[in-house]
Protein backbone atom coordinates (compact mmCIF):
# COMPACT_ATOMS: atom_id res chain seq x y z
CA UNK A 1 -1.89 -0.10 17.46
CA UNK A 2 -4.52 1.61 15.64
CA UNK A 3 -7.16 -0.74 13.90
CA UNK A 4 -7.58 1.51 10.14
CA UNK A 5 -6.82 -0.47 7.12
CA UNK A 6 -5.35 0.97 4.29
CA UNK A 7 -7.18 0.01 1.16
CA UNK A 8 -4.83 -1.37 -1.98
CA UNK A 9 -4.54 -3.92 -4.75
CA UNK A 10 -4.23 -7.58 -3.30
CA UNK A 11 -0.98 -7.74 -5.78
CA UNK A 12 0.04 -5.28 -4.22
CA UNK A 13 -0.33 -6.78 -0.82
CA UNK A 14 1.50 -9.55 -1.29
CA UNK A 15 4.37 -8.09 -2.88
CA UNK A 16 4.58 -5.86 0.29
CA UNK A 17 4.54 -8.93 1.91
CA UNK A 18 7.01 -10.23 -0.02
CA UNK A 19 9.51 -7.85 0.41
CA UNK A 20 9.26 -6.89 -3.31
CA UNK A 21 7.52 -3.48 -2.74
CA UNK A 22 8.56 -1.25 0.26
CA UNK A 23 6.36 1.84 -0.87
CA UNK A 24 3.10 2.86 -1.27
CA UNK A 25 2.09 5.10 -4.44
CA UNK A 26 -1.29 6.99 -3.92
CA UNK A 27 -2.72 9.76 -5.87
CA UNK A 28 -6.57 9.69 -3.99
CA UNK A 29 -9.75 8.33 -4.29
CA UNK A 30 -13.27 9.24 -5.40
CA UNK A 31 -14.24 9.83 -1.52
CA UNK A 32 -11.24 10.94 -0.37
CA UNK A 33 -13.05 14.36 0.13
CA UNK A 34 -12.58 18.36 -0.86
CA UNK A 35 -8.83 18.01 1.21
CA UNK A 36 -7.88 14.90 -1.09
CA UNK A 37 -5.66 12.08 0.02
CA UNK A 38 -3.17 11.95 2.58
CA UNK A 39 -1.09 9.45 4.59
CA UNK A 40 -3.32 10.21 7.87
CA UNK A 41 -2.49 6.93 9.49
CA UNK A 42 1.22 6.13 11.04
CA UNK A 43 0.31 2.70 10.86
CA UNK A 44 -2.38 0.72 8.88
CA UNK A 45 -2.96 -2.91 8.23
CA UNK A 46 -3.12 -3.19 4.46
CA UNK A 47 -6.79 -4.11 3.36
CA UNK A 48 -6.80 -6.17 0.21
CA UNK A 49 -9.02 -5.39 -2.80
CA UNK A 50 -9.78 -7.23 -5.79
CA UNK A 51 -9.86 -5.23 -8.35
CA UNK A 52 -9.61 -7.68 -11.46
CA UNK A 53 -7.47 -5.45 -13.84
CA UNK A 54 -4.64 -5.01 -11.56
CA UNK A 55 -2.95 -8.11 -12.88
CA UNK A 56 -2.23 -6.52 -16.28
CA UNK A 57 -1.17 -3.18 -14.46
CA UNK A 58 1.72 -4.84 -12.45
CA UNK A 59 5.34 -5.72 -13.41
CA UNK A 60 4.95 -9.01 -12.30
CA UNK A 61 5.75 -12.18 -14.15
CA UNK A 62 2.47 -14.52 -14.49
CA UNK A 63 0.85 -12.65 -11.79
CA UNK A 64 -2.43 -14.37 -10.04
CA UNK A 65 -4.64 -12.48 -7.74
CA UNK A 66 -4.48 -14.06 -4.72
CA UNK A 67 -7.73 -16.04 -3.99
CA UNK A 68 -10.60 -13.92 -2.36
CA UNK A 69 -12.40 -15.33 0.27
CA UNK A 70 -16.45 -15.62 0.68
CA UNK A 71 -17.74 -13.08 3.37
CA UNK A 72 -14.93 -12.31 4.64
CA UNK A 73 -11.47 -10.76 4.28
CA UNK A 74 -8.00 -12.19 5.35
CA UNK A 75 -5.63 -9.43 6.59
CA UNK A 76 -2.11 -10.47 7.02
CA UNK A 77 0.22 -7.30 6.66
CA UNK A 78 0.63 -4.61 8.78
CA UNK A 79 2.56 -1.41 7.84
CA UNK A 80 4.46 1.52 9.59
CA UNK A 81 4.68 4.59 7.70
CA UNK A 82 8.16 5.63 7.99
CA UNK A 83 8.39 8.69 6.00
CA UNK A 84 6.29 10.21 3.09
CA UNK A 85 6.42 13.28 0.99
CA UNK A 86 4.64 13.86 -2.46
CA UNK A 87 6.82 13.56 -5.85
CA UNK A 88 6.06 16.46 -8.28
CA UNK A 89 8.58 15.85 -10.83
CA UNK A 90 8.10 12.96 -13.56
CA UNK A 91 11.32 12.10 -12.69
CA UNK A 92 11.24 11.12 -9.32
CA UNK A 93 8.17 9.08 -9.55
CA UNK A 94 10.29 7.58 -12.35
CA UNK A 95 13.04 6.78 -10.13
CA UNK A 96 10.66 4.96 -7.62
CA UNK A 97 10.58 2.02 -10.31
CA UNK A 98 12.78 -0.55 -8.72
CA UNK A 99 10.45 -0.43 -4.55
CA UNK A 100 7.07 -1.07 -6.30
CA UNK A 101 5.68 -3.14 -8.68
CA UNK A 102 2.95 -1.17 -10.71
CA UNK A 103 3.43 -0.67 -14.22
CA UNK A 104 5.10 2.54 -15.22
CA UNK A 105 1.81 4.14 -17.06
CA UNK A 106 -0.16 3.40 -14.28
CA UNK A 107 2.22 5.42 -12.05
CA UNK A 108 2.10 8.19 -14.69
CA UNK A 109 -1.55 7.60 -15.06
CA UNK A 110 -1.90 8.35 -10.76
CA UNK A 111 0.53 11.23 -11.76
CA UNK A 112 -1.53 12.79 -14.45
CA UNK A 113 -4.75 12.48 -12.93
CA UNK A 114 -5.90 15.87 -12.29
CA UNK A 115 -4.77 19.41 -13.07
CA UNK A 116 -1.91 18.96 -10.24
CA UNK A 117 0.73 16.70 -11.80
CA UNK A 118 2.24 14.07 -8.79
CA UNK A 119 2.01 11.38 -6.60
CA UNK A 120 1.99 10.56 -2.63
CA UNK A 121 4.56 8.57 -1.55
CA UNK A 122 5.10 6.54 1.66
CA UNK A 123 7.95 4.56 2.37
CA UNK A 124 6.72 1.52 4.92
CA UNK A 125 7.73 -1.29 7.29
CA UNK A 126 5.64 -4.09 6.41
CA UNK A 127 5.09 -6.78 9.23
CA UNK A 128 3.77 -10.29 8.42
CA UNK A 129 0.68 -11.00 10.91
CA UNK A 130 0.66 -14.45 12.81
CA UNK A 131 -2.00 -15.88 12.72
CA UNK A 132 -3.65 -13.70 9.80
CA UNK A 133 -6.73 -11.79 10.84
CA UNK A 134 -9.66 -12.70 8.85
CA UNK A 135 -12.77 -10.39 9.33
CA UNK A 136 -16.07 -10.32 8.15
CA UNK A 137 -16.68 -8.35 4.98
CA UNK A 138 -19.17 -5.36 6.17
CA UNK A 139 -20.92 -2.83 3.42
CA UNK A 140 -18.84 -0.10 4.93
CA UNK A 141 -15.43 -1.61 3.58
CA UNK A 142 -17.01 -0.74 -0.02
CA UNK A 143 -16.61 2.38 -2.34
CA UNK A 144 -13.14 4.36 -3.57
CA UNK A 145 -11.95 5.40 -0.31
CA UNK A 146 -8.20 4.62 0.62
CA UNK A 147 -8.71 4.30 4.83
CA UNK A 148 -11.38 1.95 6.72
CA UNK A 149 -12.23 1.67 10.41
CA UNK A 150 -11.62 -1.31 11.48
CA UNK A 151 -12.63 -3.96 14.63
CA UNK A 152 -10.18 -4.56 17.49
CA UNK A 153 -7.17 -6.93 16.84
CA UNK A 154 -7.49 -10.26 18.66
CA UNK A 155 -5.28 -10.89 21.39
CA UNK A 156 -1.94 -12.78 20.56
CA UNK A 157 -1.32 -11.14 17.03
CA UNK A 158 2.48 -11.49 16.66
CA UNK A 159 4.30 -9.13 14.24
CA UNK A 160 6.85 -10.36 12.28
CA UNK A 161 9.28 -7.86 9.68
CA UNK A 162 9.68 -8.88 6.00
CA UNK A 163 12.97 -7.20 6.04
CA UNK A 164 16.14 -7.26 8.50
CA UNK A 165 16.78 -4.30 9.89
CA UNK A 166 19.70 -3.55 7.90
CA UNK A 167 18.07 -4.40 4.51
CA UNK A 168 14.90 -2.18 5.57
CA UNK A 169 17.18 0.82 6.75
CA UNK A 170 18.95 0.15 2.91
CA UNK A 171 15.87 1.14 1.19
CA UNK A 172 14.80 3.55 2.99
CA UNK A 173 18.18 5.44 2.38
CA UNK A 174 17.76 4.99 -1.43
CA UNK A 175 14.21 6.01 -1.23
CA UNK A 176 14.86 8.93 1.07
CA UNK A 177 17.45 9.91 -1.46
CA UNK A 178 15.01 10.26 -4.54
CA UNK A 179 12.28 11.77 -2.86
CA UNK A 180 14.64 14.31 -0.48
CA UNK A 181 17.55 14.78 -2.93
């Protein structure tokens, strides 16, 4: 198991972790570099930010961001990257709607963003840590980058799936089917 966490909204997180998102939507960030983003990691644990705007730029009925914690950082998802491939057409970001929760002109915003229209998209597993891993916050977790390097797991991390098998393999047949038609 690889110790890189994947950098995303702490909504976001938890509605991963909730079984209400099973994708991830990612156009790049500031440092992602000349090659721009990719989905470089097979597996990630996902890395919580708290960015306060997200609330208003989620679906979600009286969201709250989760709490953040003082000096440190509470990981408790893990994700498998199952498949990925990168929508160019409107429409099939569209049809993404009902696996995430962002807002639809924030996904059109990511879409937009520079002179080539579309957006990366990863359909995950997410796994439920147990115990959570809770890490010191370091300077080099900072700044618009999407992947950090992370410490070594502690010993006797359990995995548990938010999904049953068959509801995971469900989704990923609809999702496969919009993004590979």
């Amino acid at each position: 198991m690889g110790s890189v966490g994947f950098k995303e909204w702490a909504l976001v997180c938890e509605a991963l972790g909730r079984a209400e998102q099973c994708i991830l939507l990612r156009k790049g960030g500031i440092a992602e570099g000349r090659t721009g983003f990719a989905f470089e990691h097979r597996e990630c644990f996902l890395f919580p930010t708290w960015f306060h705007e997200q609330v208003d730029r989620v679906r979600v009925a009286e969201a709250v961001v989760p709490e953040q914690r003082a000096g440190e950082i509470e990981l408790r998802f893990f994700a498998r990257l199952e498949f990925s491939s990168v929508a160019t057409s409107w429409e099939t970001a569209a049809a993404l709607a009902p696996f995430h929760i962002l807002r639809e002109e924030v996904v059109r915003e990511r879409f937009d963003y520079d002179a080539a229209p579309g957006i990366h998209v990863a359909f995950v597993r997410v796994f439920r840590l147990e115990p959570a891993w809770v890490i010191e916050e370091r300077p080099a977790y900072g700044g618009c980058r999407s992947w950090v390097k992370l410490p070594d797991l502690p010993a006797g991390t359990a995995l548990q799936p938010v999904l049953s098998d068959a509801e995971h393999a469900r989704r990923a047949g609809e999702v496969r089917g919009i993004c590979e038609p």
